[in-house]
Protein backbone atom coordinates (compact mmCIF):
# COMPACT_ATOMS: atom_id res chain seq x y z
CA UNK A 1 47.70 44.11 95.70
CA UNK A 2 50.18 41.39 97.24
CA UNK A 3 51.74 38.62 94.67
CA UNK A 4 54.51 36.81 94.41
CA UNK A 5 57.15 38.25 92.05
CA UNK A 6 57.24 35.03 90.01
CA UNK A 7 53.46 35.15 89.61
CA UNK A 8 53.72 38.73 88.64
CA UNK A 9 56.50 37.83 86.33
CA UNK A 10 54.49 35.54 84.24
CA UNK A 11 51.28 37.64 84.51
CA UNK A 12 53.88 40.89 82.97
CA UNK A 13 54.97 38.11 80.23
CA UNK A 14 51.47 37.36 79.34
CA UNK A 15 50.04 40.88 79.44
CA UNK A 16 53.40 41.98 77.24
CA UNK A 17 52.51 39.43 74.78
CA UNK A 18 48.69 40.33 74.56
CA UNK A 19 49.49 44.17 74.18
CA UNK A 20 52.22 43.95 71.75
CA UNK A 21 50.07 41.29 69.36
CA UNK A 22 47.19 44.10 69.42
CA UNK A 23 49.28 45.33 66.43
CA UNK A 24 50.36 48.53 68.86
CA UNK A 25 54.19 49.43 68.26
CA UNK A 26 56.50 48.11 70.81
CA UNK A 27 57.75 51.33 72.53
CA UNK A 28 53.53 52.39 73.43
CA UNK A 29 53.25 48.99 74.11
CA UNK A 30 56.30 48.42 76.84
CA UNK A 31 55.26 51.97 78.34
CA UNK A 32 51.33 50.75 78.40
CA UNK A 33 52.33 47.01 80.55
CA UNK A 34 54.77 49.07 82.69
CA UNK A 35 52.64 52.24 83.71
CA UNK A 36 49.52 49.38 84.42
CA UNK A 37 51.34 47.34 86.18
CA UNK A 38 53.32 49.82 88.32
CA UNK A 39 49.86 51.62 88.85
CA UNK A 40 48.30 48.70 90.38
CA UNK A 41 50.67 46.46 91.87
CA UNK A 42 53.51 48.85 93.17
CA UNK A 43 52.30 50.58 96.65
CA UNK A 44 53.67 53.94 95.76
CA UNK A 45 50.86 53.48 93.47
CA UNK A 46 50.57 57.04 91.72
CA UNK A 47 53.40 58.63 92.76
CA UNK A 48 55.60 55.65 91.19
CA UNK A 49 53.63 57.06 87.61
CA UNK A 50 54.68 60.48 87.92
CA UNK A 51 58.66 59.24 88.44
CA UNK A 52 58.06 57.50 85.34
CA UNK A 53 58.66 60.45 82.46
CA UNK A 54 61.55 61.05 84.36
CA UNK A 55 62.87 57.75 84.35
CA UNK A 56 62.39 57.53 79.86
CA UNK A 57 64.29 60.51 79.36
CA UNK A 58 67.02 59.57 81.86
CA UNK A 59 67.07 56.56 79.81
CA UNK A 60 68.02 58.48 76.79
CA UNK A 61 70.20 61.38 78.36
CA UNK A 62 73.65 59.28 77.27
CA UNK A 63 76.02 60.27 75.17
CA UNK A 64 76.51 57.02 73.39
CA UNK A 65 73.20 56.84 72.20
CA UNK A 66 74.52 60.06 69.62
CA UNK A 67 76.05 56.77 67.54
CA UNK A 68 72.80 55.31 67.07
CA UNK A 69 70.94 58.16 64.62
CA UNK A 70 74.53 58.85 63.49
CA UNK A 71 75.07 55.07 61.94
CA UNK A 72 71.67 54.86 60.63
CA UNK A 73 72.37 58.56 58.74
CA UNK A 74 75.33 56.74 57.72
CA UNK A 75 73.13 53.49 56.19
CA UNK A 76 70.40 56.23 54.81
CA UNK A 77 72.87 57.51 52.83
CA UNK A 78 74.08 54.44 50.97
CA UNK A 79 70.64 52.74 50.94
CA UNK A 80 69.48 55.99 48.93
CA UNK A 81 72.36 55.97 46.40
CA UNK A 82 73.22 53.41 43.92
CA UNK A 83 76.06 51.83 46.34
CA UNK A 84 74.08 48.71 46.59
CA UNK A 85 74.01 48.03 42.65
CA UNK A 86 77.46 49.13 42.15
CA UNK A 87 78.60 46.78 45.29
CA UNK A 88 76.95 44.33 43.10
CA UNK A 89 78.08 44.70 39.43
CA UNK A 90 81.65 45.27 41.67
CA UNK A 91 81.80 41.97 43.37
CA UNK A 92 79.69 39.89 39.93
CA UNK A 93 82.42 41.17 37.65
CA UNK A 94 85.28 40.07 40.22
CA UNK A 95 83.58 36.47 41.26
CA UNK A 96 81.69 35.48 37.55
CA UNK A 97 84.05 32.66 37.28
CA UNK A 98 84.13 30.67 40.52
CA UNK A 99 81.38 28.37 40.67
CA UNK A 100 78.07 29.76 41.74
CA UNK A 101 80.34 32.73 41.76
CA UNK A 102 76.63 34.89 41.45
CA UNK A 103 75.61 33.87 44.80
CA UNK A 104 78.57 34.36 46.37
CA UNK A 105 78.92 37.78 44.61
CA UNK A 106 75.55 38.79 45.66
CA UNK A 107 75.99 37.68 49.82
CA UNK A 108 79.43 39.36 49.74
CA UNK A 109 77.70 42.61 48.45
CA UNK A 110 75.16 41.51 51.42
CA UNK A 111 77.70 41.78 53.75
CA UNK A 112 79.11 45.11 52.72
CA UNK A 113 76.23 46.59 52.31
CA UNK A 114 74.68 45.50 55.45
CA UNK A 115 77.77 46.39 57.33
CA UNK A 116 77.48 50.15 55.41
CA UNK A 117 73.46 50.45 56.67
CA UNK A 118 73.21 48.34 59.57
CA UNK A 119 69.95 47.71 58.00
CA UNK A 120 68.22 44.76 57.19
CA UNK A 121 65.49 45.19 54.65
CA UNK A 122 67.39 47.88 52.88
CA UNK A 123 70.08 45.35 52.31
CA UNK A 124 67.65 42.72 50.97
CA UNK A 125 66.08 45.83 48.87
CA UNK A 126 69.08 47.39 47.38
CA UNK A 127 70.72 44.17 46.35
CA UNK A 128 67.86 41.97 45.82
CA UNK A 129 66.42 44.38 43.06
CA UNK A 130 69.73 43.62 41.18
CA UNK A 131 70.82 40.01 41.90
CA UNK A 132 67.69 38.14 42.14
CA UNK A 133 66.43 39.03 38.77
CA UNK A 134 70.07 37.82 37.47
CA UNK A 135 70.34 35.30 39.39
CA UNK A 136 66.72 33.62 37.84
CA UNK A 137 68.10 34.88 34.58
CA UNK A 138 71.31 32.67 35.05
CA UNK A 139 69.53 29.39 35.99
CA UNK A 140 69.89 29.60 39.32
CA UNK A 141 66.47 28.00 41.05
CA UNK A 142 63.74 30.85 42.42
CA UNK A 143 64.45 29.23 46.08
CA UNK A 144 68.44 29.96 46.16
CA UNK A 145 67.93 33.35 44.39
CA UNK A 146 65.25 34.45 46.88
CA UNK A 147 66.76 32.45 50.13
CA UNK A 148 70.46 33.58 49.29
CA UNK A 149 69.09 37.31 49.63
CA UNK A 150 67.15 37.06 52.29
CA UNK A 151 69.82 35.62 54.81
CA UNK A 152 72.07 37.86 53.57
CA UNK A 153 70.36 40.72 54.42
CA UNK A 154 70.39 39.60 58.24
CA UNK A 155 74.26 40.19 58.18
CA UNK A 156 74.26 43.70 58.93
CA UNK A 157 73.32 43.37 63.10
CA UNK A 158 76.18 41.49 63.39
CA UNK A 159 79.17 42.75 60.93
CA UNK A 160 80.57 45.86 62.59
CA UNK A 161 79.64 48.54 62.86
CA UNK A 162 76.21 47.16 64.20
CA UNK A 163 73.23 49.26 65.34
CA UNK A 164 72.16 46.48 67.39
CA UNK A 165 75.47 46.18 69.16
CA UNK A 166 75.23 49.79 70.31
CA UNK A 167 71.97 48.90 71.70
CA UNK A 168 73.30 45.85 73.35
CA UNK A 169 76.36 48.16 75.16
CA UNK A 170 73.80 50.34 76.23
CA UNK A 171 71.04 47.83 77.76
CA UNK A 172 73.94 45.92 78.96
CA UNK A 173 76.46 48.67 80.16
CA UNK A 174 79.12 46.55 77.96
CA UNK A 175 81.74 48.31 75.72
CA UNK A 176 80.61 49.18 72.36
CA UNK A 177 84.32 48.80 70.73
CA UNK A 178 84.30 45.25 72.46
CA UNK A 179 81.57 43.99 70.93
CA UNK A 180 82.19 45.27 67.58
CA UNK A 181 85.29 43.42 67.88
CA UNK A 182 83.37 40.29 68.74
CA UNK A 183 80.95 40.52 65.99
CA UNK A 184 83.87 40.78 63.44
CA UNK A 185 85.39 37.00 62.88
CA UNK A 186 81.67 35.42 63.71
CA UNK A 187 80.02 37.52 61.18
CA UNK A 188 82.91 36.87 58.78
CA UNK A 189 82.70 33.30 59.47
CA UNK A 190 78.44 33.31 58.82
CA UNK A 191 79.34 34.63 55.37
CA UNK A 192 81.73 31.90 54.70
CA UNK A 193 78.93 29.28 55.62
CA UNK A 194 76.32 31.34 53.80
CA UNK A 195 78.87 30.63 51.09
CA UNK A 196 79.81 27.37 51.14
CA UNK A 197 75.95 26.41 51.72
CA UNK A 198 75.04 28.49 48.34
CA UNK A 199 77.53 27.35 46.62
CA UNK A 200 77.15 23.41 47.39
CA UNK A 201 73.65 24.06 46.99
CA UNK A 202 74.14 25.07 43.56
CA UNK A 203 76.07 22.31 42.34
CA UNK A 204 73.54 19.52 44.03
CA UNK A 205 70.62 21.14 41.89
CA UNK A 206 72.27 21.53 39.03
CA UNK A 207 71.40 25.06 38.30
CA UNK A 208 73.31 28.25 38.14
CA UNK A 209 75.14 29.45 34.70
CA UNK A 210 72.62 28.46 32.36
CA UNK A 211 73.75 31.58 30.15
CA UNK A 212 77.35 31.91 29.42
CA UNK A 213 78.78 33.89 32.16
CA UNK A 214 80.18 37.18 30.61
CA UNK A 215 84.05 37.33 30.45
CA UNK A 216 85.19 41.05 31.80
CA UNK A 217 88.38 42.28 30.88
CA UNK A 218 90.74 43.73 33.93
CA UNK A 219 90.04 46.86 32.51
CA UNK A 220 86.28 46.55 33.19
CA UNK A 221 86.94 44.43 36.69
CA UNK A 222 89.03 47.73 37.71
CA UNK A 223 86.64 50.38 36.46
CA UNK A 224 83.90 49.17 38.66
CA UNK A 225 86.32 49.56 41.94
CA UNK A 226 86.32 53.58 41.95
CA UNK A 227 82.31 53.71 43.79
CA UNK A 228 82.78 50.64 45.93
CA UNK A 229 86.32 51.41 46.92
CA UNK A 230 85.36 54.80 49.35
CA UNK A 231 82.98 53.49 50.94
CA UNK A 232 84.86 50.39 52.41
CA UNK A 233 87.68 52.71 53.08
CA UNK A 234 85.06 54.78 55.80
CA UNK A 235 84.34 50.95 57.22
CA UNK A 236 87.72 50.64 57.66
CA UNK A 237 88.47 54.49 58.99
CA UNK A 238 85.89 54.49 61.50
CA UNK A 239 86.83 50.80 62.88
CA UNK A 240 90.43 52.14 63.24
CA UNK A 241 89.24 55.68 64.74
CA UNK A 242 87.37 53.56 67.21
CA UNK A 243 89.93 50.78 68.06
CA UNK A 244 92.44 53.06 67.42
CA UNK A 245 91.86 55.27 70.37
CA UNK A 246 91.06 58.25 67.85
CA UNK A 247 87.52 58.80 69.01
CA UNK A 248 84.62 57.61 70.46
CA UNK A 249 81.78 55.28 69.44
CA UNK A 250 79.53 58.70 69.02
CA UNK A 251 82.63 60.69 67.29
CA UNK A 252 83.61 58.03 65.10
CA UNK A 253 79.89 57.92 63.69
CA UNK A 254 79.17 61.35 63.44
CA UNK A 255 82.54 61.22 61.37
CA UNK A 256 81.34 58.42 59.52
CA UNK A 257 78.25 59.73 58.84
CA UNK A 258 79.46 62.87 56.84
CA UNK A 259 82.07 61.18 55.22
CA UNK A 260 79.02 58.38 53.75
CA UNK A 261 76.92 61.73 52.88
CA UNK A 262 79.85 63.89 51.09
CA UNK A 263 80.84 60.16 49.05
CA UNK A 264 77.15 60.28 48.24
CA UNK A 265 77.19 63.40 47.15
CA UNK A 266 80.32 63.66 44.65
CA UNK A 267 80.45 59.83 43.51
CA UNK A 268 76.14 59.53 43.06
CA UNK A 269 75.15 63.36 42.60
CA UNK A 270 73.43 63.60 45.32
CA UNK A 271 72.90 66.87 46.19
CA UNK A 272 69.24 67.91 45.32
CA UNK A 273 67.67 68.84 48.30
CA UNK A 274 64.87 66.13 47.57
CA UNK A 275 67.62 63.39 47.88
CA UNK A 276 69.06 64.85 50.82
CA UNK A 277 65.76 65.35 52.64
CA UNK A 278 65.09 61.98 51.82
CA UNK A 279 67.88 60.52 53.86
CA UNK A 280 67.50 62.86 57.00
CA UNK A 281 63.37 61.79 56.76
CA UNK A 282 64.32 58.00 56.58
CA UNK A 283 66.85 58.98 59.27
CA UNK A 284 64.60 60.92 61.80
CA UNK A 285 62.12 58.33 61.24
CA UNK A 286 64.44 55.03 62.01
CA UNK A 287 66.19 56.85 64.97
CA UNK A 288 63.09 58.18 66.61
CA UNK A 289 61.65 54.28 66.91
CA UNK A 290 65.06 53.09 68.14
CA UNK A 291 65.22 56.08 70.57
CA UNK A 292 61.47 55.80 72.00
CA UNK A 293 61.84 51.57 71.97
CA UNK A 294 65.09 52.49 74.59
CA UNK A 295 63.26 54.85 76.51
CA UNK A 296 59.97 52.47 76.73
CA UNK A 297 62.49 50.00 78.25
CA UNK A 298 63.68 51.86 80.73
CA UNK A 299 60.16 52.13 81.86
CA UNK A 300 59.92 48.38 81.99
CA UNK A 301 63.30 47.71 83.43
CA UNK A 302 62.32 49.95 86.25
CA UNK A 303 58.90 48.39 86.43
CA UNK A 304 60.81 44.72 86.51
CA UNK A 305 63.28 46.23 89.01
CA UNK A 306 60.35 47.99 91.52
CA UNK A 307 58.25 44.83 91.59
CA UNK A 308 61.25 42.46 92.37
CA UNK A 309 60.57 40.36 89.41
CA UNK A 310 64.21 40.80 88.18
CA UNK A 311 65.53 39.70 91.47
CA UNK A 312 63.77 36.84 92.02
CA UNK A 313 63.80 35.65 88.29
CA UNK A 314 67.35 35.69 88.86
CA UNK A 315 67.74 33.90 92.07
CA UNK A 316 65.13 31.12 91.07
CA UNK A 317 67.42 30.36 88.39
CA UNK A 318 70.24 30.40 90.42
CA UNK A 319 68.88 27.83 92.15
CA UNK A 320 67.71 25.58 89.82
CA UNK A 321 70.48 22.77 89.99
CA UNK A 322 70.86 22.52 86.10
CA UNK A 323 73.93 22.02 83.61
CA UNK A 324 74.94 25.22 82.70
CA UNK A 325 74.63 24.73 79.05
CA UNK A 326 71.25 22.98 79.58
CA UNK A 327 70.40 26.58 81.13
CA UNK A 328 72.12 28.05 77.94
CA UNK A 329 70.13 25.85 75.47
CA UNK A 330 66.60 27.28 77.54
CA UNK A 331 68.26 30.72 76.89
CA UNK A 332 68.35 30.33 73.22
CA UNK A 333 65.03 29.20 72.66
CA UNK A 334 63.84 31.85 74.57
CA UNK A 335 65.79 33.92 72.55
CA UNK A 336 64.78 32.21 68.98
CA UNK A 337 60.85 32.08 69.93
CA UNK A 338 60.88 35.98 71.16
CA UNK A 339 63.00 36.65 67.56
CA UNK A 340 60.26 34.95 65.52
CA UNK A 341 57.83 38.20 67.21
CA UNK A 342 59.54 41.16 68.27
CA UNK A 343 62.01 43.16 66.36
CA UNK A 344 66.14 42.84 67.40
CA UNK A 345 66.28 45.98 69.35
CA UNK A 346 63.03 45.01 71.26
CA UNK A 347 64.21 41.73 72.32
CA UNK A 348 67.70 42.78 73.51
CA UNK A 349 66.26 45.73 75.36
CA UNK A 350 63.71 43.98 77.32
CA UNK A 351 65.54 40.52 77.72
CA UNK A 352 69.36 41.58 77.94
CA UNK A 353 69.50 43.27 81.28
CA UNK A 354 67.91 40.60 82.86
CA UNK A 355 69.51 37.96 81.38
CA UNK A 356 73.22 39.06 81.41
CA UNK A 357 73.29 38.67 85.14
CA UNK A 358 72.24 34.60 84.71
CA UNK A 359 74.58 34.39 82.02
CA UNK A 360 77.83 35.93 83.97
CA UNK A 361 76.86 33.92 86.55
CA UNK A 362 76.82 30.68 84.81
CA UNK A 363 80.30 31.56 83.67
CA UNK A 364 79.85 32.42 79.97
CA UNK A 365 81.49 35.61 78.79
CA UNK A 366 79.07 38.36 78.36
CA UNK A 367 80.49 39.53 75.19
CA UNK A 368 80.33 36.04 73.55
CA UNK A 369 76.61 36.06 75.15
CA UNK A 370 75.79 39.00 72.82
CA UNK A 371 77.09 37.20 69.35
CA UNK A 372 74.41 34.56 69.97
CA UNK A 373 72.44 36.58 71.39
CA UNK A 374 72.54 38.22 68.01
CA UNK A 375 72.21 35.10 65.59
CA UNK A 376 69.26 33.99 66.81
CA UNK A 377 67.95 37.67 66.11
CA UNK A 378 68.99 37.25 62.41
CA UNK A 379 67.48 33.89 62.60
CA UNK A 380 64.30 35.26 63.28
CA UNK A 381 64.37 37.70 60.54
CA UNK A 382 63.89 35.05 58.21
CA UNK A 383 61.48 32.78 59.82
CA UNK A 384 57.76 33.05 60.46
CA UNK A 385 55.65 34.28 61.45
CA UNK A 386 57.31 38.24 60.99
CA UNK A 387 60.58 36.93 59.23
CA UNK A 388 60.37 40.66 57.95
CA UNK A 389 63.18 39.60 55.10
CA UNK A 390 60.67 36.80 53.80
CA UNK A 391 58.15 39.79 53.05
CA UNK A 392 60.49 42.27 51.56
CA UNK A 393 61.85 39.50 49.28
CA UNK A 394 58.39 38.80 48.24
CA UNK A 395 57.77 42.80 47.60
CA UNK A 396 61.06 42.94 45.16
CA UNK A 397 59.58 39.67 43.74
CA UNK A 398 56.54 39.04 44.09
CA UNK A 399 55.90 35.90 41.72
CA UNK A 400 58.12 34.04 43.96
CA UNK A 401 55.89 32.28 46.36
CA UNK A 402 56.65 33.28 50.03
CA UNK A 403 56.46 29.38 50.66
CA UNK A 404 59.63 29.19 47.92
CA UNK A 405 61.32 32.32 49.93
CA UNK A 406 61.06 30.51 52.92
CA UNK A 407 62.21 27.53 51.91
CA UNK A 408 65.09 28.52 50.30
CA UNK A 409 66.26 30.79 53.23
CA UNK A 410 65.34 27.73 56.18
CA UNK A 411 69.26 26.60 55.10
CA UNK A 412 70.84 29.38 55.61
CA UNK A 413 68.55 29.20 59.40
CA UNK A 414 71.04 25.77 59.91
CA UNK A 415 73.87 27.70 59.24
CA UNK A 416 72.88 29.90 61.95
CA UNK A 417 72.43 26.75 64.11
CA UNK A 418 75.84 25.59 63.37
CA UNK A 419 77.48 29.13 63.47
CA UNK A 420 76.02 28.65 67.23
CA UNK A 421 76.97 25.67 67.83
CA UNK A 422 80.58 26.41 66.83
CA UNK A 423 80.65 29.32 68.85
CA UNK A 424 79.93 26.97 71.86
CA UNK A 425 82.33 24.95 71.12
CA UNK A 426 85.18 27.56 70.45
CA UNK A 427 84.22 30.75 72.06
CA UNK A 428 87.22 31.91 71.30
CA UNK A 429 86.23 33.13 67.84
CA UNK A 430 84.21 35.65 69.35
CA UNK A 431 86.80 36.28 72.14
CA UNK A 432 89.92 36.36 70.36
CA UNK A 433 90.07 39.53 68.64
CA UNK A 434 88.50 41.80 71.90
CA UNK A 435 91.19 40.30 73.93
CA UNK A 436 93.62 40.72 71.30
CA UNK A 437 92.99 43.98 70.36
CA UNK A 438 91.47 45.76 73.96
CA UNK A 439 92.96 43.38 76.36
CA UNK A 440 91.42 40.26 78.58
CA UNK A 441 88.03 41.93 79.49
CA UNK A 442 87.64 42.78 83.60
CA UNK A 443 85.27 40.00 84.92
């Protein structure tokens, strides 16, 4: 059956789209569109299908892919202990007296935490179970309590070290320790204009602090460092292992994966076999939908590829006589609109390949590319229709009014905007410390 790739291209967007709103997960849904559409409109026909198995587990016989299960062992193993709370009482104790100091203690525990489990709703979970209910006893209003959390949560696919990232490296063929380096100063400036936003925001409404805050003693400020302490020490160990030349990205996990479980174990008492089983289940479960989603787009990658829909997608931009950053602004509301749908991983497996090539090509750097690519992932984490932050928010709390959880997380969406925006403008903050650290990237 003869078509034009571009035609086919759009019909493949369309028939994506359909399949993966029949409420089908993504990986069955990516193999379904590319063994139909190789079937009919390749003319190897059936012998093209019977490459295909081949093709999925070629897509997962790498050796990098060992960091992904690793990381999210790692972020099992916190999210089942009481790391998250203690991150919390840790930072609250530290921060009660700066201004708002609650909301800025409970996105810096965010940020750890998100950066210790890489995951999104068990960041929201762990410390919105603690801080909202504080932070509504303090004052603060239901829409900064809720929103503050929400965003927060998002932090953890950018901070290093960054499940997403690895997933990026691997659709993209990019180095892993690069763009953990990359992620770094953005995601530390995001939590500075989470920050300032919360904080600003506190003071225009007037809330916050209605209760005295409690006065700790350095004594108590101190005690509460011993459980948070080891487990930013393995954040910091496995970034030096891996910058450090020490290991690889798949050593420096495994690494940091036992170290997480043996904290877990002697600081939380974690060793019943029903809490340990409940970390490798939660594990096995979360690495076995990354795994298949990566192995369902290599089957549409090769179905792209074998119908020349790549190709030509990329030469008809190529073409197009456009600004670059006109072509860069299209890119990002692609980006946004397929974040408000599909999960991180499934956007940057099934959009990154083909659009790294444009992007090079225009001139942007590839690792910069992945930052933004990245924000406007955690943007759509907390906007509709999914926003799958808004709904665990709205589980933890759930006489807060989605409508208020949305609306108090849309600011944090503008600080996304601007962090964008700024990275445009300097892309040396994501730039800087790769170059710095790794050397000028080869072009």
């Amino acid at each position: 059956m003869e078509l034009d790739p571009l035609t086919l291209g759009a019909l493949v967007a369309l028939a994506t789209i359909l399949v993966l709103f029949s409420g089908i997960s993504v990986a069955m849904g990516l193999i379904v569109v590319s063994v139909g559409f190789i079937w009919v409109f390749d003319w190897n026909g059936w012998f093209s299908v019977t490459l295909l198995p081949e093709i999925l587990f070629g897509k997962l016989n790498n050796f990098a892919l060992l960091s992904i299960p690793m990381f999210i062992l790692m972020g099992a193993a916190v999210a089942s202990s009481r790391a998250g709370s203690d991150l919390y009482e840790a930072l609250e104790r530290w921060l009660t007296r700066v201004p708002g100091g609650l909301v800025v203690s409970n996105l810096g525990a965010c940020a750890i935490f998100s950066a210790l489990s890489g995951s999104s709703p068990a960041t929201c979970a762990a410390i919105g179970k603690m801080g909202i209910p504080e932070m509504r006893k303090r004052g603060y209003p239901d829409t900064v309590a809720s929103g503050s959390i929400a965003a927060g949560g998002t932090l953890g696919i950018l901070i290093p070290p960054s499940v997403t990232m690895i997933v990026y490296g691997i659709a993209t063929e990019t180095s892993i320790g690069r763009l953990f380096l990359a992620g770094a100063l953005p995601g530390l400036m995001l939590v500075g204009l989470f920050m300032a936003w919360s904080i600003y925001d506190t003071w225009r409404k007037g809330g916050g602090e209605v209760l005295t805050p409690t006065v700790y003693t350095w004594a108590e400020k101190l005690s509460a460092l011993p459980r948070v302490v080891p487990f930013i020490a393995i954040i910091l160990g496995v970034l030096f292992a891996l910058y450090g030349g020490v290991a690889t990205p798949s050593e420096t996990a495994a690494v940091g994966a036992l170290l997480v479980i043996v904290v877990a174990v002697v600081v939380y008492r974690m060793w019943q076999v029903k809490a340990l089983w409940t970390v490798l289940r939660d594990c096995t479960k979360e690495s076995v939908m990354i795994l298949l989603i990566i192995g369902a787009s290599g089957l549409f990658s090769y179905m792209l590829s074998s119908l020349f829909i790549t190709q030509s997608i990329a030469e008809w931009i190529t073409q197009l006589d456009v600004n670059r950053w006109v072509l860069m602004f299209a890119i990002n509301i692609f980006l946004l609109i397929a974040g408000f749908f599909l999960p991180p991983v499934a956007v940057i497996l099934m959009a990154a390949p083909i659009l790294l090539p444009i992007v090079a090509a225009a001139g942007f750097d590839p690792y910069w590319f992945a930052v933004v690519l990245t924000i406007n992932m955690e943007i759509g984490l907390i906007s509709p229709p999914v926003g799958l932050n808004l709904y665990v928010i709205n589980g933890i709390a759930p006489d807060i009014k989605l409508q208020t959880i949305l609306k108090g997380s849309l600011p944090y969406v503008g600080c996304m905007v601007v962090a964008i925006l700024l990275l445009c403008v300097f892309p040396g903050i994501a730039t800087w410390l790769p170059d710095l650290v790794m050397g000028p990237a080869i072009k």
